[in-house]
Protein backbone atom coordinates (compact mmCIF):
# COMPACT_ATOMS: atom_id res chain seq x y z
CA UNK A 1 -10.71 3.23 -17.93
CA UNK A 2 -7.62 4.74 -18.78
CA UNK A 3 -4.40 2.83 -20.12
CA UNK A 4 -1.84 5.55 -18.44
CA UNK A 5 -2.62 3.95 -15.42
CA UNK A 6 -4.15 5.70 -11.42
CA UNK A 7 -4.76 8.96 -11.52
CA UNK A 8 -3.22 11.19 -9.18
CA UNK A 9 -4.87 12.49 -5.92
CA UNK A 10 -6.76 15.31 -7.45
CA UNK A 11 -8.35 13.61 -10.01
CA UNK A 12 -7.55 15.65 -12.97
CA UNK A 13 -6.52 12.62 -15.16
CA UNK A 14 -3.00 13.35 -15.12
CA UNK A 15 -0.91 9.47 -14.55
CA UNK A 16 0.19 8.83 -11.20
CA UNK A 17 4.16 8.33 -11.28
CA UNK A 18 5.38 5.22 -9.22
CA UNK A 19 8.65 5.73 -7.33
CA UNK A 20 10.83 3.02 -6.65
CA UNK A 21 10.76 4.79 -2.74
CA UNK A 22 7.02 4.39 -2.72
CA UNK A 23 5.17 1.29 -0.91
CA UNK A 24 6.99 -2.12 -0.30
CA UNK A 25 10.36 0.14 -2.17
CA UNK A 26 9.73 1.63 1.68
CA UNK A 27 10.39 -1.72 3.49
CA UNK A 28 13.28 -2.32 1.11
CA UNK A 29 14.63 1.21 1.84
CA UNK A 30 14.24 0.52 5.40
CA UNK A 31 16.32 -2.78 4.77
CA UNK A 32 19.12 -0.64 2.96
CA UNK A 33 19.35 1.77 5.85
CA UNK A 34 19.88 -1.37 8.39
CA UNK A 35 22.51 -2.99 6.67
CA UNK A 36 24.34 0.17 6.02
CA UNK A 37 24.42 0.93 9.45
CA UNK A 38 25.28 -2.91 10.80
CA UNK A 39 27.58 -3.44 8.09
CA UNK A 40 29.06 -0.05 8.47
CA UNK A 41 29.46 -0.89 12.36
CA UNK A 42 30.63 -3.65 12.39
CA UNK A 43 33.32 -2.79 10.03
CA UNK A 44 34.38 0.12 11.93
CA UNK A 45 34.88 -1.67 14.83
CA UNK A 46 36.48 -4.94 13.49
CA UNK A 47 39.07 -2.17 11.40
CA UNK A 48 39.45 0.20 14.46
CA UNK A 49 40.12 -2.86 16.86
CA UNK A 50 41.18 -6.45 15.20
CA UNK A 51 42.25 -5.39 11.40
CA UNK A 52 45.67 -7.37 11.35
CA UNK A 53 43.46 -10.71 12.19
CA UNK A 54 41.48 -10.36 8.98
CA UNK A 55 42.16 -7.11 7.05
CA UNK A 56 40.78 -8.53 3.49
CA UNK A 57 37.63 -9.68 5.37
CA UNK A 58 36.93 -6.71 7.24
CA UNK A 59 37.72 -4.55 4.08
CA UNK A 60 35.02 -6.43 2.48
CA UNK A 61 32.40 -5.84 5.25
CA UNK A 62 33.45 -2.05 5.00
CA UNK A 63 32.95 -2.08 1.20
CA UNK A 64 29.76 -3.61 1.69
CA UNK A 65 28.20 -1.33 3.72
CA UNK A 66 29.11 1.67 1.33
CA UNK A 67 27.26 -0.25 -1.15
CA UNK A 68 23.88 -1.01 1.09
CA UNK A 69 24.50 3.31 1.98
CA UNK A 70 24.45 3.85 -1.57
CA UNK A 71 21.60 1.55 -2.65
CA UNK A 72 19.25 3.17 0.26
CA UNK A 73 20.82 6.60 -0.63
CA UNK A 74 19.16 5.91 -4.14
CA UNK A 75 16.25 4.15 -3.47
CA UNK A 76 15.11 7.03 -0.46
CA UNK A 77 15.81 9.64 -3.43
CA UNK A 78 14.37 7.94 -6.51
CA UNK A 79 17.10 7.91 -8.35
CA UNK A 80 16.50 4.34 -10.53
CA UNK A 81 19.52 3.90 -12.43
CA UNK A 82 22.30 4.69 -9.33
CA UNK A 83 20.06 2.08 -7.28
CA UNK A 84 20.31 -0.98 -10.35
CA UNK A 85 24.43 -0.27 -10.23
CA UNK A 86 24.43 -0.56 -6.78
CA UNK A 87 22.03 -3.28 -6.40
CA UNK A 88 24.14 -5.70 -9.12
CA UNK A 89 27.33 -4.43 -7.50
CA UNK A 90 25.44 -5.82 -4.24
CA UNK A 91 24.25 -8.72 -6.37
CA UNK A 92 28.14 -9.73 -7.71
CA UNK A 93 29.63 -9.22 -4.44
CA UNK A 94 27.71 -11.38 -1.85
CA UNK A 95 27.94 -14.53 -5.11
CA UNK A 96 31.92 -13.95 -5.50
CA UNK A 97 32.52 -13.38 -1.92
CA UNK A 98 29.82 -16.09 -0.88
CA UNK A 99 31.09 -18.42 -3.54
CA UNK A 100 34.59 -17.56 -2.53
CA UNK A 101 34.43 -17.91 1.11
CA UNK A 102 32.75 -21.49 0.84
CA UNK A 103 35.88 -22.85 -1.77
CA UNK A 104 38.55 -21.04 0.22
CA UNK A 105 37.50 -20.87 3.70
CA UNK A 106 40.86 -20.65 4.25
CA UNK A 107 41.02 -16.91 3.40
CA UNK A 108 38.80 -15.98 5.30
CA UNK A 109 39.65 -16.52 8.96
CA UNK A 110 36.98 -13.97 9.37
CA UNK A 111 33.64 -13.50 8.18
CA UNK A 112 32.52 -10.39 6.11
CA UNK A 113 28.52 -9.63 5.61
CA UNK A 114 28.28 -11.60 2.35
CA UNK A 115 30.68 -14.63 3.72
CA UNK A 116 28.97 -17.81 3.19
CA UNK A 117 26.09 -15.77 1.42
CA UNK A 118 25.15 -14.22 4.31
CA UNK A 119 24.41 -17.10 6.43
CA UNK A 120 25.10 -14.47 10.04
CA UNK A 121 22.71 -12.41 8.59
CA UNK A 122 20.05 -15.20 8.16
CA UNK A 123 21.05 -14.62 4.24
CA UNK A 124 19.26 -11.68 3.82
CA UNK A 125 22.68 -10.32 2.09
CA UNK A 126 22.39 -12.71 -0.65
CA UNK A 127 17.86 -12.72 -0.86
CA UNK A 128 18.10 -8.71 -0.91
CA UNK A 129 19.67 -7.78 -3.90
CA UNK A 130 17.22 -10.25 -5.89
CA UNK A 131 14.33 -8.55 -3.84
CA UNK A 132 15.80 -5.47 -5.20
CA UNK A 133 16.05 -6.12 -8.65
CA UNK A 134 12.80 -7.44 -8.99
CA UNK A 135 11.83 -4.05 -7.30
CA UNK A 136 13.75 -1.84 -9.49
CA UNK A 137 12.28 -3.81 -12.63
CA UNK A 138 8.84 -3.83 -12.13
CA UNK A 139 9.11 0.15 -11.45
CA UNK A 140 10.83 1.09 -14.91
CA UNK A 141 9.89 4.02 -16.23
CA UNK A 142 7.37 4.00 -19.27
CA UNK A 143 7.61 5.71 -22.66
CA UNK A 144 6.48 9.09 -23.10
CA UNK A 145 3.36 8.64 -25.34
């Protein structure tokens, strides 16, 4: 048996690549797309409708889903390294803002995506990125040899 790894589908010995987009990357891809779209609605409409209530918090739920659009963006096109930046982006912003909005509830008379670590979201926001770097690093790519 060979160290490279499966074999591709026509069986001429040649290393199957693994893309990050490929098998459970497809449920987290799937994830990605359903955030970016909740997020990204949500935002809209709390912007477009109550934005002087909360305009830091909604801002923050608007940023969010640009980075959930980005990370499913990369995962859906294989493209490793632009997922990882977006994923720890993802990764630092639900901790600060989680961490924030739990020590200064205060400013936040609204809550974003990543308030309280996600906790309206049944904190998937703050289990996803984790999910997703665990993803992205067991799917590095291997030396040339």
């Amino acid at each position: 048996m060979s160290e490279a790894g499966p074999t591709d589908a026509v069986g001429n010995g040649a290393p199957r690549l693994r893309r990050i987009n490929d098998g459970p990357g497809r449920v987290l891809l799937v994830v990605y797309v359903v955030f970016a779209i909740s997020a990204g609605a949500r935002a809209v409409f709390q912007i477009a409708t109550q934005f002087s209530d909360a305009p830091v918090a909604f801002l923050l739920s608007a940023f969010s889903a640009l980075v959930y659009l980005v990370a499913a963006v990369a995962i859906g096109q294989g493209r490793r390294g632009l997922a990882l930046v977006a994923v720890w982006i993802e990764l630092v912003g639900v901790l600060a803002v989680g961490l924030f909005s739990v020590v200064a509830a205060g400013d936040f008379p609204r809550s974003t995506v990543w308030s309280d670590f996600g906790i309206g979201y049944g904190f998937v926001p703050v289990i996803l990125p984790i999910l997703g770097l665990l993803w992205l690093r067991r799917h590095r790519p291997t030396p040339a040899g």
